[in-house]
PDB file of N, CA and C in Angstrom:
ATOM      1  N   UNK A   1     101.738 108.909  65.786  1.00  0.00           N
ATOM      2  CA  UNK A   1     102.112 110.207  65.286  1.00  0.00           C
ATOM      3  C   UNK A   1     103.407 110.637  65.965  1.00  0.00           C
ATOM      4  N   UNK A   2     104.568 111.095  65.141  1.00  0.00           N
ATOM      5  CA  UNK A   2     105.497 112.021  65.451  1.00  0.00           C
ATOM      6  C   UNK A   2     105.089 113.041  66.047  1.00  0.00           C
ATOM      7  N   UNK A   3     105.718 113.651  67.011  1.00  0.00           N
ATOM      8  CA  UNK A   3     106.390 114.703  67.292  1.00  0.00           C
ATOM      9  C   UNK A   3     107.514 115.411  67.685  1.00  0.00           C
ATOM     10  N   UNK A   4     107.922 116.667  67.206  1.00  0.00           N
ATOM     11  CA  UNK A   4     109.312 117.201  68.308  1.00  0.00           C
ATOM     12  C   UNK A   4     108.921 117.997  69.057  1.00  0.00           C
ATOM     13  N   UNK A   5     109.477 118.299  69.751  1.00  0.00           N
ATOM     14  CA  UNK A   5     109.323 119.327  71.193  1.00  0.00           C
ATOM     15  C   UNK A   5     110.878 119.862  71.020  1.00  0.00           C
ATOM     16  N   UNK A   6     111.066 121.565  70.882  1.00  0.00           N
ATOM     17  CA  UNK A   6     111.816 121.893  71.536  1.00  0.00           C
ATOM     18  C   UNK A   6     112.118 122.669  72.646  1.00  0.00           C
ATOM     19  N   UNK A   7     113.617 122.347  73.074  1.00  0.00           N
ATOM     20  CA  UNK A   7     113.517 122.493  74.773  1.00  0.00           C
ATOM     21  C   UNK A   7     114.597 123.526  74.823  1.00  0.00           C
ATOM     22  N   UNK A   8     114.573 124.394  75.231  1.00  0.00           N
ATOM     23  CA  UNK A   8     115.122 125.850  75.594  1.00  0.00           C
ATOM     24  C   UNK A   8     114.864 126.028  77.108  1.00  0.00           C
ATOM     25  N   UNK A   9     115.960 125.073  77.917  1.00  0.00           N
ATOM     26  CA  UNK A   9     115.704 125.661  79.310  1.00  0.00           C
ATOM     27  C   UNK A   9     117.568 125.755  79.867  1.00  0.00           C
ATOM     28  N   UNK A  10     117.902 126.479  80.837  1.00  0.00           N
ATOM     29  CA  UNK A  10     118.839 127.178  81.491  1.00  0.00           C
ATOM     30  C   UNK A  10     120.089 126.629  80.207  1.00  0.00           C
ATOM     31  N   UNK A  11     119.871 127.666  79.593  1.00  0.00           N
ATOM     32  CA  UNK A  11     120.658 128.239  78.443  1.00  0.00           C
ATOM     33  C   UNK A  11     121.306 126.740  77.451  1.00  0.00           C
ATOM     34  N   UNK A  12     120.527 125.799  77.305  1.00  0.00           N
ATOM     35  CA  UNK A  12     120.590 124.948  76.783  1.00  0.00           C
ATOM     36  C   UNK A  12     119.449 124.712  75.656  1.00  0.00           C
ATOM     37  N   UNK A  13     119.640 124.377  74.471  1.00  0.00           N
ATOM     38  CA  UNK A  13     118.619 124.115  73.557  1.00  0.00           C
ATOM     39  C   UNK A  13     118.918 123.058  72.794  1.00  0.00           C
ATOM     40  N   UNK A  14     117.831 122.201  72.626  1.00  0.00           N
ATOM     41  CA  UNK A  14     117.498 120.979  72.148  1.00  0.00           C
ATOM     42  C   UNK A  14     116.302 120.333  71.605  1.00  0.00           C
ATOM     43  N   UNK A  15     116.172 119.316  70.464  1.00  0.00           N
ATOM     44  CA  UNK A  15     114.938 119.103  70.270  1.00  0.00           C
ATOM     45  C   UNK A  15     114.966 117.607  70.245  1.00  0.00           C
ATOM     46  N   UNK A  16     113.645 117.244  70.883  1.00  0.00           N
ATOM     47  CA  UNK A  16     113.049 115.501  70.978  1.00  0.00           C
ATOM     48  C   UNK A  16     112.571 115.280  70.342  1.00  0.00           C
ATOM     49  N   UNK A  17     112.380 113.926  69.586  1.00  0.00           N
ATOM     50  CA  UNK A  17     110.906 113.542  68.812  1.00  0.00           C
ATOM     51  C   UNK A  17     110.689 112.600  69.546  1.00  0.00           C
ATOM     52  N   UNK A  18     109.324 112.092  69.843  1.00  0.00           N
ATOM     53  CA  UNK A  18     108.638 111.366  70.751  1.00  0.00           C
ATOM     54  C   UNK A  18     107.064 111.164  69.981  1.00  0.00           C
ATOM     55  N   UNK A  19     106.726 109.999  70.158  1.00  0.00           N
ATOM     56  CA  UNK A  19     105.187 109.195  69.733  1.00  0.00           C
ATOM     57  C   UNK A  19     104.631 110.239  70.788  1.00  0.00           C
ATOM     58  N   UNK A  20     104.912 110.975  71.470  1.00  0.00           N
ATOM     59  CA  UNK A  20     103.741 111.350  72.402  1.00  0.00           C
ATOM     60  C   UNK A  20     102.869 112.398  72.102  1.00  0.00           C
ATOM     61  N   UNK A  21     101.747 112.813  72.036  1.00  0.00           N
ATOM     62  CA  UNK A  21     101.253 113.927  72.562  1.00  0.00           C
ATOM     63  C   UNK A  21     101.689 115.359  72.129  1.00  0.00           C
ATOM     64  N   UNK A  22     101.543 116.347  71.603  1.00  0.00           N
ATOM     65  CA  UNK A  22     102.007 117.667  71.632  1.00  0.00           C
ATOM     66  C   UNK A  22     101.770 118.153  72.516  1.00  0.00           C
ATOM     67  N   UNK A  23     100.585 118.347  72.888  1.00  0.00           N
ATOM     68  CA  UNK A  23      99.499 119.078  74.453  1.00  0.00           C
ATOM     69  C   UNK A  23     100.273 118.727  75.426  1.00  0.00           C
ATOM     70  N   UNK A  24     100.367 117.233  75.637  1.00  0.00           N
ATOM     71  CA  UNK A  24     101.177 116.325  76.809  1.00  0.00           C
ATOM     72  C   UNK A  24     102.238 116.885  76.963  1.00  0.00           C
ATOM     73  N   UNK A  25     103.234 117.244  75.923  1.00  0.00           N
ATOM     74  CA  UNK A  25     104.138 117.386  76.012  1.00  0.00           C
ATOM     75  C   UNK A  25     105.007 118.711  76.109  1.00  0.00           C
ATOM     76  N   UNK A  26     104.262 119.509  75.923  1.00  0.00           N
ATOM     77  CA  UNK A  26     104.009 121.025  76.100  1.00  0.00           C
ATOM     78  C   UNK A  26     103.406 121.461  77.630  1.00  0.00           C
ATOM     79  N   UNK A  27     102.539 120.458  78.220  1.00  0.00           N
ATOM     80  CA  UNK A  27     102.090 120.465  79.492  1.00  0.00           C
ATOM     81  C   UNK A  27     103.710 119.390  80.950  1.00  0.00           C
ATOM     82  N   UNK A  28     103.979 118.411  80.428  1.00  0.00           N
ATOM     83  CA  UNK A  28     105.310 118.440  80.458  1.00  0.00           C
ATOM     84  C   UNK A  28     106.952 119.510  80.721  1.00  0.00           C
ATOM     85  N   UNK A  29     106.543 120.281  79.423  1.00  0.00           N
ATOM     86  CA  UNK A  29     108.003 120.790  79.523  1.00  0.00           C
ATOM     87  C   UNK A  29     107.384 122.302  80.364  1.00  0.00           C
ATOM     88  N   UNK A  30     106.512 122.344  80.663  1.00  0.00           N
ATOM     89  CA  UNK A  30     105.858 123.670  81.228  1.00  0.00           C
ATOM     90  C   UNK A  30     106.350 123.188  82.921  1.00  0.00           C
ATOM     91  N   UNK A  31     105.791 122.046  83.403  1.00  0.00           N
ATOM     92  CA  UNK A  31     105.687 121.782  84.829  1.00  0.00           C
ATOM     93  C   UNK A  31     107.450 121.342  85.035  1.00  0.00           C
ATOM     94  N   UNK A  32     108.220 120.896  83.660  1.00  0.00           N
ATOM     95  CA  UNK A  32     109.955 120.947  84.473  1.00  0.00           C
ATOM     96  C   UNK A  32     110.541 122.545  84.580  1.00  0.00           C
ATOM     97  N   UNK A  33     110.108 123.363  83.576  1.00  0.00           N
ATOM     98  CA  UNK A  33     110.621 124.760  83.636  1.00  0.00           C
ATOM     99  C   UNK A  33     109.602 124.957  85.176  1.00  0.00           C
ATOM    100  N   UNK A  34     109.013 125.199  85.267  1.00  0.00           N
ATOM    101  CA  UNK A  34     108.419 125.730  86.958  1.00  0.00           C
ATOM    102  C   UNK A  34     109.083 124.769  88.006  1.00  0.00           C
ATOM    103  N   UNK A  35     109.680 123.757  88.010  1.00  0.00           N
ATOM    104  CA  UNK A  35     110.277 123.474  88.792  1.00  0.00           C
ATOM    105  C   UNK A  35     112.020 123.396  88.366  1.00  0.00           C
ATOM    106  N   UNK A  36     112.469 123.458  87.561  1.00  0.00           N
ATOM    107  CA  UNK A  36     113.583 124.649  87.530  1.00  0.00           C
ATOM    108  C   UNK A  36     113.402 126.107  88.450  1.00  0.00           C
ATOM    109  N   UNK A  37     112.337 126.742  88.145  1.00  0.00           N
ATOM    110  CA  UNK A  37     112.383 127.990  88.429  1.00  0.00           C
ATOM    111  C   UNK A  37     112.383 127.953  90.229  1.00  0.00           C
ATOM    112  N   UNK A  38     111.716 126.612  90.547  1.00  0.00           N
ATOM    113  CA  UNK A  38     111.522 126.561  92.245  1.00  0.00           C
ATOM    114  C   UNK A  38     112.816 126.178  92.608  1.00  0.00           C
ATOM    115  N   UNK A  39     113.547 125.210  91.861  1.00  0.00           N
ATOM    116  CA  UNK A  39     115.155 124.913  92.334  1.00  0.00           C
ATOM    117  C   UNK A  39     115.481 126.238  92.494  1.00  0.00           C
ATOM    118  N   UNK A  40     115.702 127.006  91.700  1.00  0.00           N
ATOM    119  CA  UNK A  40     116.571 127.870  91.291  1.00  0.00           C
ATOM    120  C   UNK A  40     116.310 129.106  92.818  1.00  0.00           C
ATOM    121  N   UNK A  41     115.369 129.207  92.925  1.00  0.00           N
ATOM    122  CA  UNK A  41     114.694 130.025  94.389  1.00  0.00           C
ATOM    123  C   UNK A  41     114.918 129.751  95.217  1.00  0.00           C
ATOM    124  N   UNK A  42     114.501 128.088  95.218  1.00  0.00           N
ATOM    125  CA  UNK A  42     114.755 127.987  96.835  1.00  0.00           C
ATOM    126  C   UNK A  42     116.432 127.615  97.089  1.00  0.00           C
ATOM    127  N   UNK A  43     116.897 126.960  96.088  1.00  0.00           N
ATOM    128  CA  UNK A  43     118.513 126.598  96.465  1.00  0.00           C
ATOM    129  C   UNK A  43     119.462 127.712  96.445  1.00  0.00           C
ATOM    130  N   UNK A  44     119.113 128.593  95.310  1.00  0.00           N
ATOM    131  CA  UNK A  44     120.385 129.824  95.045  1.00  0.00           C
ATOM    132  C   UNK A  44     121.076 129.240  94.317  1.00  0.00           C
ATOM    133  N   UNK A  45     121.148 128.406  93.604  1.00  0.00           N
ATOM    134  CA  UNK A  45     122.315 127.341  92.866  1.00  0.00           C
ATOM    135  C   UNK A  45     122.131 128.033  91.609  1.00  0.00           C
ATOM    136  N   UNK A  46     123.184 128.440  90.635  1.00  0.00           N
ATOM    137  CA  UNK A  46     123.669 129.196  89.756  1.00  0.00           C
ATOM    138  C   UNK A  46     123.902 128.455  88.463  1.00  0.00           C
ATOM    139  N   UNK A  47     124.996 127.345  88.824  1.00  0.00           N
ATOM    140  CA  UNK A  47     125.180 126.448  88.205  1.00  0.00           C
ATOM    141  C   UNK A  47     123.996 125.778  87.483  1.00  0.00           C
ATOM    142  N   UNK A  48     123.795 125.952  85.863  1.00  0.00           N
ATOM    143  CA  UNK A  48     122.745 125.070  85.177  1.00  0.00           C
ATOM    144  C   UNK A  48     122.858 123.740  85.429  1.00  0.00           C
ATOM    145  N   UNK A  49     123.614 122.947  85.559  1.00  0.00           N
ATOM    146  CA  UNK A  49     124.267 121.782  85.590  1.00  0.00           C
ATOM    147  C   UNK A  49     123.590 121.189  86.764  1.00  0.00           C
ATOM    148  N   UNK A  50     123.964 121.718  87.834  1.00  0.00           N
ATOM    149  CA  UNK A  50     124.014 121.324  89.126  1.00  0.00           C
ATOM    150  C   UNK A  50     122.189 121.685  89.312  1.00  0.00           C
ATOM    151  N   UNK A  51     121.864 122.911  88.694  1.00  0.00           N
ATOM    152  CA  UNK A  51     120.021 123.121  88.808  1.00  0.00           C
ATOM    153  C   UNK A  51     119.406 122.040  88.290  1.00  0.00           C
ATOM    154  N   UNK A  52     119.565 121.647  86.823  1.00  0.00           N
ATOM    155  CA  UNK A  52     119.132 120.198  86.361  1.00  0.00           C
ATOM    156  C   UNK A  52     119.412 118.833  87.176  1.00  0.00           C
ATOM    157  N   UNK A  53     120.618 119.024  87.603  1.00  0.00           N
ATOM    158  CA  UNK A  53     120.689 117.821  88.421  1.00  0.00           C
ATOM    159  C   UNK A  53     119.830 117.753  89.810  1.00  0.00           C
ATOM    160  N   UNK A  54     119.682 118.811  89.995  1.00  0.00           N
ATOM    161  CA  UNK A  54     118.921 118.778  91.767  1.00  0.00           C
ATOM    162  C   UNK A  54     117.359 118.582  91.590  1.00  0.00           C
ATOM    163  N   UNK A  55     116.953 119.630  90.348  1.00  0.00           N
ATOM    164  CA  UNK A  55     115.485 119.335  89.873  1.00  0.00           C
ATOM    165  C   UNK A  55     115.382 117.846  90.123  1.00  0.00           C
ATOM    166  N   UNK A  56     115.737 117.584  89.173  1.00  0.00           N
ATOM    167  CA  UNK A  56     115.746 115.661  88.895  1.00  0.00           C
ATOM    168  C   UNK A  56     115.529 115.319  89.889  1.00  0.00           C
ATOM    169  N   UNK A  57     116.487 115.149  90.994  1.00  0.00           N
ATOM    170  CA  UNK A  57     116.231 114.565  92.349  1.00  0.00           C
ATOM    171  C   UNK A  57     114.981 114.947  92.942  1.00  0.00           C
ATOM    172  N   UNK A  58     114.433 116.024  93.048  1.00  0.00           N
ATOM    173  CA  UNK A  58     113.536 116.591  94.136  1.00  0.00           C
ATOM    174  C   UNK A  58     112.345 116.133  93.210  1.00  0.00           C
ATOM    175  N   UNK A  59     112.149 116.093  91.720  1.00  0.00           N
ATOM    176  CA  UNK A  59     111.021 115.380  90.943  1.00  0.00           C
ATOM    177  C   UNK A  59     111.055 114.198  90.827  1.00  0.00           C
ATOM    178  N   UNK A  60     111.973 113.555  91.286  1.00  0.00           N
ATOM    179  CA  UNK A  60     112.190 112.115  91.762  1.00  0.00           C
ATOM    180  C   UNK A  60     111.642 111.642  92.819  1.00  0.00           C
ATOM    181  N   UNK A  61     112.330 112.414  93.848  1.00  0.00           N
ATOM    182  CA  UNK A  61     111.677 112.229  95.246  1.00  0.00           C
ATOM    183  C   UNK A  61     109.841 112.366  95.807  1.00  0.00           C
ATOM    184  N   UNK A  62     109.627 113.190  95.122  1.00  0.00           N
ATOM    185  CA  UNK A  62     107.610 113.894  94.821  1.00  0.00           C
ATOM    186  C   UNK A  62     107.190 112.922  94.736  1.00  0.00           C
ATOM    187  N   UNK A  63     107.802 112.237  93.042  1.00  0.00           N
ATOM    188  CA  UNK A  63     107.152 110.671  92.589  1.00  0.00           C
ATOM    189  C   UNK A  63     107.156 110.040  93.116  1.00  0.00           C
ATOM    190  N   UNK A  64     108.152 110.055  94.153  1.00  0.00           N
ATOM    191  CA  UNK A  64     107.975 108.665  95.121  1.00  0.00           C
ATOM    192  C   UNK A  64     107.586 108.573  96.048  1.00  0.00           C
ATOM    193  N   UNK A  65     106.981 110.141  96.916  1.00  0.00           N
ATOM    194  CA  UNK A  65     106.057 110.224  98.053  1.00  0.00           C
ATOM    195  C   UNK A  65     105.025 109.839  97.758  1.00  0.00           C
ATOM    196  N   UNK A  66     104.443 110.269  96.178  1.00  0.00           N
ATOM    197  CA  UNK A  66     103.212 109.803  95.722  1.00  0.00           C
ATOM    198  C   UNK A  66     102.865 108.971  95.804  1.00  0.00           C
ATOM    199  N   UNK A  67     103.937 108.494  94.738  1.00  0.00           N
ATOM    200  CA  UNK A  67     103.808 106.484  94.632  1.00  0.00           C
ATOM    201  C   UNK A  67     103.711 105.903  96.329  1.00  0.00           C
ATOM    202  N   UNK A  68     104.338 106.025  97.085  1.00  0.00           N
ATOM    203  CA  UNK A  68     104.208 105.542  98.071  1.00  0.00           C
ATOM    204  C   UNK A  68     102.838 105.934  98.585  1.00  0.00           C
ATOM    205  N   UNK A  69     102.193 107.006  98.477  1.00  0.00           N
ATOM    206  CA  UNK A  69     100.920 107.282  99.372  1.00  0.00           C
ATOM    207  C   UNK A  69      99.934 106.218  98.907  1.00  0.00           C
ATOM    208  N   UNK A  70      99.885 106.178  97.543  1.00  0.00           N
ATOM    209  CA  UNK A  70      99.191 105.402  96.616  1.00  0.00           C
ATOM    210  C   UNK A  70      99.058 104.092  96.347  1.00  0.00           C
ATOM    211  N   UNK A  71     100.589 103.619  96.883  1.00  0.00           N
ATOM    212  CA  UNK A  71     100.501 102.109  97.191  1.00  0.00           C
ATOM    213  C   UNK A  71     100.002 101.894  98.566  1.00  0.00           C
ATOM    214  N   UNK A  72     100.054 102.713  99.543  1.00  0.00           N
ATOM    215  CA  UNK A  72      99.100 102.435 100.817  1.00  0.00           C
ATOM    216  C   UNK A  72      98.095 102.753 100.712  1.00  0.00           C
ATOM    217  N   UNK A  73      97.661 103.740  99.993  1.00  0.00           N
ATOM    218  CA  UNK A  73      96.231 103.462  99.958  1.00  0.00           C
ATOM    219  C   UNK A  73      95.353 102.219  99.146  1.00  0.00           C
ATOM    220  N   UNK A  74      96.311 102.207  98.223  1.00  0.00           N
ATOM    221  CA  UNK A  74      95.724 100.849  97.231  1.00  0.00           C
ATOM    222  C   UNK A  74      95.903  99.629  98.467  1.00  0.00           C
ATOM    223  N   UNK A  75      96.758  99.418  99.550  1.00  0.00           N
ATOM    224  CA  UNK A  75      96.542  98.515 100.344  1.00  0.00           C
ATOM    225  C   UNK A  75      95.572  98.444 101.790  1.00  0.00           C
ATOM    226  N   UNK A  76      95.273  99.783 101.870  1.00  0.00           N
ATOM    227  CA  UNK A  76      94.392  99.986 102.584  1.00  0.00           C
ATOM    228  C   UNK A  76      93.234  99.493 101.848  1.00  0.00           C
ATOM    229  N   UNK A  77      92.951 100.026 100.736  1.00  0.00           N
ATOM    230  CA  UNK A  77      91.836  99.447  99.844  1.00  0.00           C
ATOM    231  C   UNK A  77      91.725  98.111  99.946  1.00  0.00           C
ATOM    232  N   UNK A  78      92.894  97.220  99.442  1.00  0.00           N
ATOM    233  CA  UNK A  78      92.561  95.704  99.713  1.00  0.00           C
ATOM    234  C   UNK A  78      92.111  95.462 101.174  1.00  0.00           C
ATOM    235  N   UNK A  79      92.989  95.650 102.151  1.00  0.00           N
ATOM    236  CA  UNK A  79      92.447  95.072 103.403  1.00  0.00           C
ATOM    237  C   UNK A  79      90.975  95.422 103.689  1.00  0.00           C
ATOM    238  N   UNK A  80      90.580  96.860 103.322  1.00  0.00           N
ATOM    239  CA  UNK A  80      89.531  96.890 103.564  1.00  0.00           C
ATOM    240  C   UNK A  80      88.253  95.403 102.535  1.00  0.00           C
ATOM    241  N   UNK A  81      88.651  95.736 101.213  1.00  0.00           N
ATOM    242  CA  UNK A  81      88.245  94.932 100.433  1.00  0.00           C
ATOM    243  C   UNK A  81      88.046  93.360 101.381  1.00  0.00           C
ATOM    244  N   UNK A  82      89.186  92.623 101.492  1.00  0.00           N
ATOM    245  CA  UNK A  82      89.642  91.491 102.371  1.00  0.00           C
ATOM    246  C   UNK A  82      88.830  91.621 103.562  1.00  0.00           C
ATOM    247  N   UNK A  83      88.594  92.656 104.155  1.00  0.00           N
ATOM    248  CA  UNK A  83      87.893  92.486 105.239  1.00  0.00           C
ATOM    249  C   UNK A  83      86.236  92.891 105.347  1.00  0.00           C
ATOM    250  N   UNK A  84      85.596  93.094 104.329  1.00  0.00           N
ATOM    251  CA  UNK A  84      84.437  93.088 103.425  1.00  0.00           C
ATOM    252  C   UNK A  84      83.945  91.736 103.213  1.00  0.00           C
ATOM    253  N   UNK A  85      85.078  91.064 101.961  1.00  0.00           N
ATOM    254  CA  UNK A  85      84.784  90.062 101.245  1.00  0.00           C
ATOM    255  C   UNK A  85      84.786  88.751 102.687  1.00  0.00           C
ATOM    256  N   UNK A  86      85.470  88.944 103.671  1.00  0.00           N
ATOM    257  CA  UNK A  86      85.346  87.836 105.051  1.00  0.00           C
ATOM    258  C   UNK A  86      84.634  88.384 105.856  1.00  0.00           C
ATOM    259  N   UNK A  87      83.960  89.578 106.541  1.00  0.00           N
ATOM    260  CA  UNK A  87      82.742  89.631 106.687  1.00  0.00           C
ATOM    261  C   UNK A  87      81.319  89.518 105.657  1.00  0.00           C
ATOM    262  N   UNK A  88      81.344  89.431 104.302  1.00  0.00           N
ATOM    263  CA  UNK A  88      80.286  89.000 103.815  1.00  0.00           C
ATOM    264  C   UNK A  88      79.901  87.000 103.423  1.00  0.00           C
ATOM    265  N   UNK A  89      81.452  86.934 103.620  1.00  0.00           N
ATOM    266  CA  UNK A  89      81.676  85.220 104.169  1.00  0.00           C
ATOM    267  C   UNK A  89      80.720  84.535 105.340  1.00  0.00           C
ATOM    268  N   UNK A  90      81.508  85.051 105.943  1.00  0.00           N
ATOM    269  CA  UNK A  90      81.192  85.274 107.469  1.00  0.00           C
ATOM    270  C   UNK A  90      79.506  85.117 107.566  1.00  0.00           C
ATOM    271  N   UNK A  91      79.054  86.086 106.912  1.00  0.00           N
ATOM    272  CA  UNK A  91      77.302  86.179 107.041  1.00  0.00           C
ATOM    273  C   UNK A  91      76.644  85.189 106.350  1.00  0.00           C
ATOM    274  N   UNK A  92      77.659  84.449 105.255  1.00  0.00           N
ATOM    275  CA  UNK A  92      76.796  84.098 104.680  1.00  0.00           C
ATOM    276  C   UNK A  92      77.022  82.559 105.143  1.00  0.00           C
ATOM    277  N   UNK A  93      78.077  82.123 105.622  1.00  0.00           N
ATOM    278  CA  UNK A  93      77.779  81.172 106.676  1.00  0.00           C
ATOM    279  C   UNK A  93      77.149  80.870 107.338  1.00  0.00           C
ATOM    280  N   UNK A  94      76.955  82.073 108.556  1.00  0.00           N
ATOM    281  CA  UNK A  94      75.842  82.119 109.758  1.00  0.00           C
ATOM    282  C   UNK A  94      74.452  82.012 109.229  1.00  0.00           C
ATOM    283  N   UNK A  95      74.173  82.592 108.002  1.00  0.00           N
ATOM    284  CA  UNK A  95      72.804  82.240 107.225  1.00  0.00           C
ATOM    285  C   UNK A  95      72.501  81.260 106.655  1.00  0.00           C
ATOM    286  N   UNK A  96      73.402  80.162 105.977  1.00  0.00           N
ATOM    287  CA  UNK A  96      73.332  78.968 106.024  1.00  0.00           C
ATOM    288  C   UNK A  96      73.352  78.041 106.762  1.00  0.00           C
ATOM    289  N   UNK A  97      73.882  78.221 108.288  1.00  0.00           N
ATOM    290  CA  UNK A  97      73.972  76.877 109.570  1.00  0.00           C
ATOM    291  C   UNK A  97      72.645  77.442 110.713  1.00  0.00           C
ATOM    292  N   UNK A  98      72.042  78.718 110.056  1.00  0.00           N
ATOM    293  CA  UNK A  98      70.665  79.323 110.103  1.00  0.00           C
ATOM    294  C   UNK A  98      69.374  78.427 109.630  1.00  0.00           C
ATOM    295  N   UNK A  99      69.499  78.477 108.342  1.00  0.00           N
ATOM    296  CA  UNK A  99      68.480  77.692 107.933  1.00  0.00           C
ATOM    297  C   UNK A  99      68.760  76.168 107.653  1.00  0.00           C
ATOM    298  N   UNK A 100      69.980  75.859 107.780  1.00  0.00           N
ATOM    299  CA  UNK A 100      70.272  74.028 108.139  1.00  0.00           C
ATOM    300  C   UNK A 100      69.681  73.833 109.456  1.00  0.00           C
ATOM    301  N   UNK A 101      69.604  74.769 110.286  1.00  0.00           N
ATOM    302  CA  UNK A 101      68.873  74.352 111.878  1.00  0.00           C
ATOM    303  C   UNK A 101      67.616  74.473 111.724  1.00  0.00           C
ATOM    304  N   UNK A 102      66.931  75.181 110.895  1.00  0.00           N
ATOM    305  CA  UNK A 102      65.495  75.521 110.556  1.00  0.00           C
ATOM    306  C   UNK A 102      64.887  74.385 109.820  1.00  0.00           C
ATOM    307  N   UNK A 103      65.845  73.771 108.982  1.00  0.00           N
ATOM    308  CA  UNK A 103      65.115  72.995 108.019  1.00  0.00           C
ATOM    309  C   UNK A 103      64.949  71.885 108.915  1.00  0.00           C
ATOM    310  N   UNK A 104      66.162  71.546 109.807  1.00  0.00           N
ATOM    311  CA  UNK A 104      65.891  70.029 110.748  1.00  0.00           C
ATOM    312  C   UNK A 104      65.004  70.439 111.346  1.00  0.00           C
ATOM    313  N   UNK A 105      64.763  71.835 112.209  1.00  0.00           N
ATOM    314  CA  UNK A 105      63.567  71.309 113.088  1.00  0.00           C
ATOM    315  C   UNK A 105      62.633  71.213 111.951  1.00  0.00           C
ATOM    316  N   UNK A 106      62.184  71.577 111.155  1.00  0.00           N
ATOM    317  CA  UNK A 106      60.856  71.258 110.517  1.00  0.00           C
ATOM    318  C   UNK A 106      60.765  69.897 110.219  1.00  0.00           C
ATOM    319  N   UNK A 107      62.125  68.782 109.829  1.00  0.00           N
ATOM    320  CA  UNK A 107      61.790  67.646 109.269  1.00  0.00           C
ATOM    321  C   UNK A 107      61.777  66.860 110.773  1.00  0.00           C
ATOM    322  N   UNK A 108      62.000  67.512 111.531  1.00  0.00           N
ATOM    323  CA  UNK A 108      61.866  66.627 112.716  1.00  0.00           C
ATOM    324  C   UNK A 108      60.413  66.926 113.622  1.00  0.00           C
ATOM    325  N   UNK A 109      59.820  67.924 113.273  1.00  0.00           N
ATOM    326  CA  UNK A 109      58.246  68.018 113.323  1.00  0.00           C
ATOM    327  C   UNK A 109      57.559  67.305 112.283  1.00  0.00           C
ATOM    328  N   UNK A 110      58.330  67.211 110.829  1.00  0.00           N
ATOM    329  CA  UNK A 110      57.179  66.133 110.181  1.00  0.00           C
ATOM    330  C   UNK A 110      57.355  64.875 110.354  1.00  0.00           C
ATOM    331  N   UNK A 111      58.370  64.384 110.949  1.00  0.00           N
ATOM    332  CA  UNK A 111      58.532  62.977 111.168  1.00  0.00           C
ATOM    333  C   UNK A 111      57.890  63.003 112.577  1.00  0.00           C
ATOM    334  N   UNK A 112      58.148  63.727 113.249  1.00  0.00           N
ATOM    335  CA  UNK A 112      57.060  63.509 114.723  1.00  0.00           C
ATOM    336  C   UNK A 112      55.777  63.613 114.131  1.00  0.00           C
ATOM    337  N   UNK A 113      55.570  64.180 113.686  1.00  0.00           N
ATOM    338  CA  UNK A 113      54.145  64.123 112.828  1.00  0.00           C
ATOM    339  C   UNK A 113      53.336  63.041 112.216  1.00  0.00           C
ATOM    340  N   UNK A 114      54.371  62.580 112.066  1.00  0.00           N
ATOM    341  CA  UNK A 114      53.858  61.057 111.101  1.00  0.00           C
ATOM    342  C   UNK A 114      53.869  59.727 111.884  1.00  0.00           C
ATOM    343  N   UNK A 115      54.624  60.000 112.633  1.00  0.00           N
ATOM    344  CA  UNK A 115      54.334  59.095 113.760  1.00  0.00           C
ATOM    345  C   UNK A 115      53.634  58.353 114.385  1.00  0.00           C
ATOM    346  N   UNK A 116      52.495  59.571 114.411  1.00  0.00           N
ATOM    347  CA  UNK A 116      51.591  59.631 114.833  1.00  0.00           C
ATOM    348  C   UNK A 116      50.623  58.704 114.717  1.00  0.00           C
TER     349      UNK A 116
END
């Protein structure tokens, strides 16, 4: 499905069409106007030009604290994973050279056994 979105932000107007979403995309142009509005506060910057351009950066930069938190945690996840999957190794070794010692002594009681 088509859609357009139009965009009416710091005295600029324009319209997109995009496969995406209306909701999405309306939820979208809502969260760049609020961060326009936070450039615009916290910098004092006047200039539309220069507000769009700084937004960008600082919604650039967010994404990439994220992304970064997220790829350490996704690697924390593996190691933990990795260190799961080689302690359940681990056990299941010791439970097998467990009952390989169990089974000899028994065949070495039935052969003493028979001995007999």
């Amino acid at each position: 499905m088509v859609n357009e979105l139009s965009l009416d932000i710091l005295g600029t107007s324009f319209s997109i069409t995009t496969d995406e979403d209306e909701v999405y995309l309306e939820k979208i142009l809502a969260q760049y106007k609020t961060a326009v509005t936070n450039t615009q506060n916290i910098s004092g910057i006047k200039d539309p030009l220069n507000i769009a351009i700084l937004t960008g950066f600082l919604l650039c930069d967010e994404f990439n604290k994220i992304k970064q938190k997220l790829d350490e945690e996704r690697e924390a996840n593996d190691n933990l994973q990795k260190a799961a999957d080689d302690w359940e190794e681990q056990e299941v070794e010791e439970r097998t050279v467990r009952l390989i010692a169990k089974l000899e002594h028994a065949l070495k009681l039935f052969s003493d056994d028979k001995r007999l």
